[in-house]
N, C-alpha and C. Protein backbone atom coordinates (compact mmCIF):
# COMPACT_ATOMS: atom_id res chain seq x y z
N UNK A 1 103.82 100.65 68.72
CA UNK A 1 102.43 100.61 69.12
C UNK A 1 102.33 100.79 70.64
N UNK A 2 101.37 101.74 70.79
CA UNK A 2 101.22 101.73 72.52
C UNK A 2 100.46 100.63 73.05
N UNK A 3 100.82 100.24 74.31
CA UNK A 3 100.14 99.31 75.16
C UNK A 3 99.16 99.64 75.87
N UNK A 4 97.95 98.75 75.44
CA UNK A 4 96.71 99.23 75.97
C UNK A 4 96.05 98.81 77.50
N UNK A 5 96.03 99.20 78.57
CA UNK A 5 95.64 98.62 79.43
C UNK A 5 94.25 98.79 80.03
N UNK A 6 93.99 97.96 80.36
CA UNK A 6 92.17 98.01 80.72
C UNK A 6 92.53 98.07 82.04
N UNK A 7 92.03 98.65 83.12
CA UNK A 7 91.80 98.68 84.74
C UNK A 7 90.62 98.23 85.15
N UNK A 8 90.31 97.08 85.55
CA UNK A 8 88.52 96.76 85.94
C UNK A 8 88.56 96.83 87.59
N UNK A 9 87.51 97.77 87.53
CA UNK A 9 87.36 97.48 89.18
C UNK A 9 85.38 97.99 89.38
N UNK A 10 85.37 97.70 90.27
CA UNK A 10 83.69 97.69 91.00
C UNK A 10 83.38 98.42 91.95
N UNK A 11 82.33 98.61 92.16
CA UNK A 11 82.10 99.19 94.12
C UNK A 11 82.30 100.30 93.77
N UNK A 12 83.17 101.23 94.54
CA UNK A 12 83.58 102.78 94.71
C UNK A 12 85.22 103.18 93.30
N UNK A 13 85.39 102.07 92.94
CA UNK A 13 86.59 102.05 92.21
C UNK A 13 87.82 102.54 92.81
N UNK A 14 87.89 102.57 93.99
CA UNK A 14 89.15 102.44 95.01
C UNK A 14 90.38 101.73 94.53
N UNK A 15 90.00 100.57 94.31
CA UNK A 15 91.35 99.57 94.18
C UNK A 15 91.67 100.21 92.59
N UNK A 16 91.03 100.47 91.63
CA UNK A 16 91.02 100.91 90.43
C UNK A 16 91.58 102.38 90.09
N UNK A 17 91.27 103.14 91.23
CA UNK A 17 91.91 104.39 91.42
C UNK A 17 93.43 104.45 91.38
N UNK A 18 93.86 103.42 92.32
CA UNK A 18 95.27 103.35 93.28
C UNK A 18 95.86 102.95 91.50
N UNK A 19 95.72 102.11 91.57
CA UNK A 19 96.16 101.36 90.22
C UNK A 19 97.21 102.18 89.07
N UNK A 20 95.80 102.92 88.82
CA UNK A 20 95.41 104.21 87.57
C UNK A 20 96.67 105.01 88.28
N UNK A 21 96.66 105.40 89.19
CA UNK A 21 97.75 106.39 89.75
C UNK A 21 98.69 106.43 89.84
N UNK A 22 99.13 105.01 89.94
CA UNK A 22 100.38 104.09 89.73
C UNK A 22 101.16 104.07 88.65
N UNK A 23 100.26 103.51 87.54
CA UNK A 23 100.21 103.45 86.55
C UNK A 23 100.88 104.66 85.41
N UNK A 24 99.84 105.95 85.71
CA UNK A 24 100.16 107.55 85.28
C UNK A 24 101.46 107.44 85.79
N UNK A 25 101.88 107.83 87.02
CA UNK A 25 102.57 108.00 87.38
C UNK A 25 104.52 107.76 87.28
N UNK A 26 104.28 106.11 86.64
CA UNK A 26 105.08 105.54 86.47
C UNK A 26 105.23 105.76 84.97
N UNK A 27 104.34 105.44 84.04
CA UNK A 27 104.33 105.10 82.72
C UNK A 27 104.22 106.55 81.93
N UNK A 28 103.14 107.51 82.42
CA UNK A 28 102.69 108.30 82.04
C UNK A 28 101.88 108.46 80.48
N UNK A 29 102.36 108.52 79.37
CA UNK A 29 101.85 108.40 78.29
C UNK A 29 102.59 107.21 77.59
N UNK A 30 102.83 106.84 77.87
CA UNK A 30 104.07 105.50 77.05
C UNK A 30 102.87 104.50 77.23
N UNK A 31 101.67 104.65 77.94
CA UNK A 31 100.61 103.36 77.99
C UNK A 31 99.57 103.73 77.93
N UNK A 32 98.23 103.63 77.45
CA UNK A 32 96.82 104.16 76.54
C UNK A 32 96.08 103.22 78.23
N UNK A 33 95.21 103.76 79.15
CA UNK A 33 94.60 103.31 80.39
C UNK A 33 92.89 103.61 80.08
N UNK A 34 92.20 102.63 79.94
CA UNK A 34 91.01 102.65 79.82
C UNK A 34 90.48 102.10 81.36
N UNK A 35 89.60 102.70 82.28
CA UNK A 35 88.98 102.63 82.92
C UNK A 35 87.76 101.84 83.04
N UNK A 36 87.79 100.56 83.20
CA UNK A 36 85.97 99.79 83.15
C UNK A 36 85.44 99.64 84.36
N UNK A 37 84.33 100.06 84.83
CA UNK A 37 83.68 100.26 85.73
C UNK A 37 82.71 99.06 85.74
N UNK A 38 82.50 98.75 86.78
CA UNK A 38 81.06 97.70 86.51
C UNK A 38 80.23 98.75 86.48
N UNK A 39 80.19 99.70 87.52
CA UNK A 39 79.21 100.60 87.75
C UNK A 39 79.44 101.82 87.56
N UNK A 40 78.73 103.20 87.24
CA UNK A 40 79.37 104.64 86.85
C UNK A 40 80.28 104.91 87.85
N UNK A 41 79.93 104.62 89.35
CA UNK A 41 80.78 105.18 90.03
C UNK A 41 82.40 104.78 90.14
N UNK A 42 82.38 103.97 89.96
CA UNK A 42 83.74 103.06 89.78
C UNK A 42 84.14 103.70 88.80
N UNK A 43 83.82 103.92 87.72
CA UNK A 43 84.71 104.37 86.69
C UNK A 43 84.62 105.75 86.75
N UNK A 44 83.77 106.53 87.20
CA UNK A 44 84.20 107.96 87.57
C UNK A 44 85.23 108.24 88.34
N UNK A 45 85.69 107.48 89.46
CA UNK A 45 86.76 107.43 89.90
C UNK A 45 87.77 106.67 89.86
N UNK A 46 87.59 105.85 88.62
CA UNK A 46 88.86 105.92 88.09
C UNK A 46 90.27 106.81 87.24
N UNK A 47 88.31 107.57 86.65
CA UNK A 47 88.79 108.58 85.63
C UNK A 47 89.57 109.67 86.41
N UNK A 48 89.19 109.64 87.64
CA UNK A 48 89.87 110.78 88.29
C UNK A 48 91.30 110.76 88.23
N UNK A 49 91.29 109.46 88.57
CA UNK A 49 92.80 109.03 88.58
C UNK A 49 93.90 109.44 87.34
N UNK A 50 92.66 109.91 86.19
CA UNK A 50 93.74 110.27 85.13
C UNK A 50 93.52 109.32 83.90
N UNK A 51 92.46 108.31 83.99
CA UNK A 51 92.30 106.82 82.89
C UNK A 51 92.52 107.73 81.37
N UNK A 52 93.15 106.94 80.69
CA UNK A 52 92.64 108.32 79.19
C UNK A 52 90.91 107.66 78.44
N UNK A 53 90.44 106.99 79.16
CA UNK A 53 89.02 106.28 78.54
C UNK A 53 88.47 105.71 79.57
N UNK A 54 87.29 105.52 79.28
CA UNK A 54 86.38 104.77 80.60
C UNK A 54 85.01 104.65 80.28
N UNK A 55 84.73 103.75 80.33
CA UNK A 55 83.33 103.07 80.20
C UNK A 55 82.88 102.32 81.38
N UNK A 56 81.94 102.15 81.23
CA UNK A 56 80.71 101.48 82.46
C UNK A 56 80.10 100.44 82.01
N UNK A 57 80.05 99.27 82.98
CA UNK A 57 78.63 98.16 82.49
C UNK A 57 78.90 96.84 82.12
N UNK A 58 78.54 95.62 82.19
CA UNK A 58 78.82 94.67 81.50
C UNK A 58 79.21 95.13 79.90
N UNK A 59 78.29 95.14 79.03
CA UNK A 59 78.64 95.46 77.45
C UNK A 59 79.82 96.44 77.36
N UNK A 60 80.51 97.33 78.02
CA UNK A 60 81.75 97.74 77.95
C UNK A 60 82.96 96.91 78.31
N UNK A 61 82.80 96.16 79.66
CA UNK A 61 83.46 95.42 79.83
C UNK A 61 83.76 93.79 78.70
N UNK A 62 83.16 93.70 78.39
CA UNK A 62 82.82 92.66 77.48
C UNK A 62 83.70 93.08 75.99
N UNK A 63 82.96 93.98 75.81
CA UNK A 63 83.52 94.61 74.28
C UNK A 63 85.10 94.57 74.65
N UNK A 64 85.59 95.74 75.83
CA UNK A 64 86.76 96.26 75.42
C UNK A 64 87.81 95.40 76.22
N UNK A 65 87.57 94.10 76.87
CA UNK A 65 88.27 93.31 77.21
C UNK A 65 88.94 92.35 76.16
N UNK A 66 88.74 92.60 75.24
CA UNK A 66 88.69 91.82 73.69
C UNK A 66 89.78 92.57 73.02
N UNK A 67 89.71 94.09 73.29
CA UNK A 67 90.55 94.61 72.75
C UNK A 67 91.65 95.39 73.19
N UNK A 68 92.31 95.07 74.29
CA UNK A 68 93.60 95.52 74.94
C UNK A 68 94.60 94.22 74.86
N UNK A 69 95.92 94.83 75.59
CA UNK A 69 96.72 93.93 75.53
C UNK A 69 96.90 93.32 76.75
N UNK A 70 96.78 93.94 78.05
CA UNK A 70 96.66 93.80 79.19
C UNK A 70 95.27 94.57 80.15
N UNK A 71 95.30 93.53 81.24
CA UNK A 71 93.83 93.30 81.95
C UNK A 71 94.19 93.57 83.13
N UNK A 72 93.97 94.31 84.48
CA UNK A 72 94.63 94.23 85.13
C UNK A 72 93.43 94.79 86.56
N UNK A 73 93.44 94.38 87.33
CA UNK A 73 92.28 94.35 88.58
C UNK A 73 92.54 93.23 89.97
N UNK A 74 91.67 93.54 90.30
CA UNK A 74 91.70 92.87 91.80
C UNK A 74 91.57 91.16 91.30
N UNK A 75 91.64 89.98 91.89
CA UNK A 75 91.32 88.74 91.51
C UNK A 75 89.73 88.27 91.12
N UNK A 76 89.13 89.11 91.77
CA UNK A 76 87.39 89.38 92.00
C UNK A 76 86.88 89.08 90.47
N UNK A 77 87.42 89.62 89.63
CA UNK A 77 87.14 90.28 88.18
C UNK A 77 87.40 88.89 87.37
N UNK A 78 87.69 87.75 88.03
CA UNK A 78 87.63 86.63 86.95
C UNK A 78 86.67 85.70 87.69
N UNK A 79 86.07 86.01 88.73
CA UNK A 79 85.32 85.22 90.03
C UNK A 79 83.44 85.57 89.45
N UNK A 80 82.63 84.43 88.50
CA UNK A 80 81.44 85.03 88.41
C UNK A 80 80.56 85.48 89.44
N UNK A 81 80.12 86.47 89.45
CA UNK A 81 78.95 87.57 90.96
C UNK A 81 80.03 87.65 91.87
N UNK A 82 81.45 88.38 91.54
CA UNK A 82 82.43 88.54 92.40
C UNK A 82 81.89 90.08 92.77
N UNK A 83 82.35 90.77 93.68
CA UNK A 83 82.63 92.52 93.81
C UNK A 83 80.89 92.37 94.35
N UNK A 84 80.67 91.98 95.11
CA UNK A 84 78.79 91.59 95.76
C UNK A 84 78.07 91.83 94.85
N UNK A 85 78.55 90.49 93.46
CA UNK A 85 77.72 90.49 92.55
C UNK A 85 77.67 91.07 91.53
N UNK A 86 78.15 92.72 91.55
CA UNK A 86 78.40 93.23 90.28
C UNK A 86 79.51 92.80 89.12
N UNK A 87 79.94 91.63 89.19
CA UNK A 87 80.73 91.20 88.39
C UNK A 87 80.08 89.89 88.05
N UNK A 88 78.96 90.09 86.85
CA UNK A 88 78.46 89.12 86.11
C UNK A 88 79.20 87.76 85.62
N UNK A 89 78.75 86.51 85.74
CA UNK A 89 79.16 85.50 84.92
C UNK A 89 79.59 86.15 83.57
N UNK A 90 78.93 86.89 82.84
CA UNK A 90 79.70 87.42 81.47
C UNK A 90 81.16 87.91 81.05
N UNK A 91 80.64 88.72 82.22
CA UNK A 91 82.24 89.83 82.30
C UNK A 91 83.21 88.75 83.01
N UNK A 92 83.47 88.05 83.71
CA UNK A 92 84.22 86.98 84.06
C UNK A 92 84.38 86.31 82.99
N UNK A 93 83.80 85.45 82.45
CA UNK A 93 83.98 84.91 80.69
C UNK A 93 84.89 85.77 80.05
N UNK A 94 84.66 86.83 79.95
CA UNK A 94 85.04 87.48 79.13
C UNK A 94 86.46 87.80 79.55
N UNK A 95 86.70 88.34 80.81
CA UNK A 95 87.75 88.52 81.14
C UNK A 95 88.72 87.51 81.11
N UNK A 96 88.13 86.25 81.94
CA UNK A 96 89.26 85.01 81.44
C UNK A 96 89.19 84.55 80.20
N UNK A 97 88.55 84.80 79.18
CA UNK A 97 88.66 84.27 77.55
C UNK A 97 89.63 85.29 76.97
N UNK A 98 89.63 85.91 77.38
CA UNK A 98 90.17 87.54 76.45
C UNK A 98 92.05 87.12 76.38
N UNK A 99 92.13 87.61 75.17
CA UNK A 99 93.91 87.11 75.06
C UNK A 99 94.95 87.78 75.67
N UNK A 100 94.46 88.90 75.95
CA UNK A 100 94.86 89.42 77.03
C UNK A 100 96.03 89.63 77.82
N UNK A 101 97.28 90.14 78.59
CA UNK A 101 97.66 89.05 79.34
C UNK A 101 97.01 89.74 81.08
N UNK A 102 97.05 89.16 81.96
CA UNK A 102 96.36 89.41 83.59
C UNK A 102 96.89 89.65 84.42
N UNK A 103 96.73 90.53 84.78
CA UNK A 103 98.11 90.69 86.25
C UNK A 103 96.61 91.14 86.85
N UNK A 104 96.39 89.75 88.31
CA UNK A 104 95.59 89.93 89.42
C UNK A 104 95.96 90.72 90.36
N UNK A 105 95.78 91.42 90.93
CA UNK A 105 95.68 91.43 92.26
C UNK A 105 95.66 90.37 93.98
N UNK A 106 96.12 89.87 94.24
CA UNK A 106 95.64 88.69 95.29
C UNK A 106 94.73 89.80 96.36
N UNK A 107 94.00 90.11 96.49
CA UNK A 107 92.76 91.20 96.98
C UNK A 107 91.90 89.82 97.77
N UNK A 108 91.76 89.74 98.90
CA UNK A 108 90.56 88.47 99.27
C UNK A 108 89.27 89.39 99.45
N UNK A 109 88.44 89.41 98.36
CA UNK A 109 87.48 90.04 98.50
C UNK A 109 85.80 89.36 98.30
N UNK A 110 86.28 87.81 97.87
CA UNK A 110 85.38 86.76 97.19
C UNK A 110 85.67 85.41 98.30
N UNK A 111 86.38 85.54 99.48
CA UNK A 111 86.26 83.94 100.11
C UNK A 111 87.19 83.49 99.34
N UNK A 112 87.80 83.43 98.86
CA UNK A 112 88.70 83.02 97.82
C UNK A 112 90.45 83.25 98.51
N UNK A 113 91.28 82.37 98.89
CA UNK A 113 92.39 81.84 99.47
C UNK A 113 93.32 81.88 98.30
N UNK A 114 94.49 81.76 98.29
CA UNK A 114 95.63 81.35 97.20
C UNK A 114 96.62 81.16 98.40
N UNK A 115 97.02 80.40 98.57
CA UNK A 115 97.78 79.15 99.43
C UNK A 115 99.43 79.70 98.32
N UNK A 116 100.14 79.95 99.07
CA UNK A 116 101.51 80.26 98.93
C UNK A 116 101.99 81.50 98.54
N UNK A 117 100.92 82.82 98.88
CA UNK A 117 101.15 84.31 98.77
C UNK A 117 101.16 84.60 99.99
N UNK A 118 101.73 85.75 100.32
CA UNK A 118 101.88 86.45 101.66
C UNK A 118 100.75 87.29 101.26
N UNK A 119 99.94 87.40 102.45
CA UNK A 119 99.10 88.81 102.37
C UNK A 119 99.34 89.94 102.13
N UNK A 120 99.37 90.43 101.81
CA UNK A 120 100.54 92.12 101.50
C UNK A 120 99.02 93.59 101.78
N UNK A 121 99.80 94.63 102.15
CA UNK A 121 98.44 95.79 101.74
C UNK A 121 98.76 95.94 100.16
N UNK A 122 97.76 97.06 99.81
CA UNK A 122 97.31 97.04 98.65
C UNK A 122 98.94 97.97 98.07
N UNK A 123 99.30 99.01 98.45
CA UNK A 123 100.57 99.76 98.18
C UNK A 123 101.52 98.92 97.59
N UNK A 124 102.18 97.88 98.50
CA UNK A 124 102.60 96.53 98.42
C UNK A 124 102.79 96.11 97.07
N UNK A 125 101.36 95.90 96.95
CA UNK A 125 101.14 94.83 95.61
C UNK A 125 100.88 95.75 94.30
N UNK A 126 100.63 96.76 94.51
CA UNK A 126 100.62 97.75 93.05
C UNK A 126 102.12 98.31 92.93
N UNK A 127 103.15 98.07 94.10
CA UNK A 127 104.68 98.36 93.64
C UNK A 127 105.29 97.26 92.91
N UNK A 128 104.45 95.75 93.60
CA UNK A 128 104.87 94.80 92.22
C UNK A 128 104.53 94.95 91.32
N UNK A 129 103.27 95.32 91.28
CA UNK A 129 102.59 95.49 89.65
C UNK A 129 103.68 96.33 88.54
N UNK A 130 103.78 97.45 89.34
CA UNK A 130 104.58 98.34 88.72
C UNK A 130 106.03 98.26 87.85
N UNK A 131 106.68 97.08 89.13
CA UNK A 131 107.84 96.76 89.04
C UNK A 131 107.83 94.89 87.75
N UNK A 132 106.34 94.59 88.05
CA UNK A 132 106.07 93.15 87.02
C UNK A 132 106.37 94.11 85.54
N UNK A 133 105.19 94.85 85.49
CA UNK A 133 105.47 95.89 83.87
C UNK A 133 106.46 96.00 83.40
N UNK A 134 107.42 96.69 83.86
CA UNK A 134 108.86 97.32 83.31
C UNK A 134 109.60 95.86 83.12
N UNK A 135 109.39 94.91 83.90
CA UNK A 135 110.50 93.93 83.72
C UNK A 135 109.82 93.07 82.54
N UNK A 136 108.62 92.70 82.81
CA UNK A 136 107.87 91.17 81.97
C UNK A 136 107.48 92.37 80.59
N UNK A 137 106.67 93.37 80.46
CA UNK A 137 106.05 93.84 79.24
C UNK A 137 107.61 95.17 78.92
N UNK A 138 108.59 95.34 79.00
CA UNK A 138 109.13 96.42 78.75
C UNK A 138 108.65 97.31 78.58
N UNK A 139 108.12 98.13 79.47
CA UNK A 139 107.31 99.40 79.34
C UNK A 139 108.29 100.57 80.16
């Protein structure tokens, strides 16, 4: 069975882009990448990135967070009115209820601290991501 991964990101879908690119890049078809946008634009450029699916909106996010195996975004995305707000109390519910498993981002984009991470740029932390996959999910 392929591994399904959801990418949530907001705003311009920047951090969601990098991700997606990563992601292709490394995995290529060995992993099914759905794109959730809070907003069209976000997920239009995710899709650029190559997502094989992508939806927009709370009710996408909601629905298809339910049904992947992995969740994977900036820390923002479990923070309710995170991303200046476009990240509803719902979609946060949803995202932290979902069985999911989560690989955050540490992104300070919400006032929000985590006390015993090094700050890293974003490159940085999507080469762990990359390198978390292959070791923790065998991909």
């Amino acid at each position: 069975m392929m591994l399904k991964i959801a990418v949530i990101d907001g705003q311009g879908g920047g951090i969601g882009h990098y991700i997606i690119k990563a992601l292709k890049d490394n995995f290529d078809d060995k992993i099914e990448i759905i794109a959730l946008g809070t907003n069209a634009a976000a997920t239009a450029n995710m899709m650029k990135a190559k997502a094989n699916k992508g939806a927009s909106g709370e009710n996408a996010i909601i629905w298809n967070t339910q049904k992947v195996d992995v969740i994977i975004g900036p820390l923002s995305i479990i923070v309710a009115n995170g991303m200046m707000g476009e990240l509803t109390p719902k979609m946060a519910e949803a995202i932290g209820s979902s069985e999911a498993k989560k690989i955050l981002l540490p992104i300070n984009q919400e006032g929000i601290n985590i006390i015993g991470f090094l700050k890293e740029p974003l490159p940085h932390l999507v080469e762990k991501l990359i390198l978390h996959i292959k070791e923790e999910l065998n991909v």
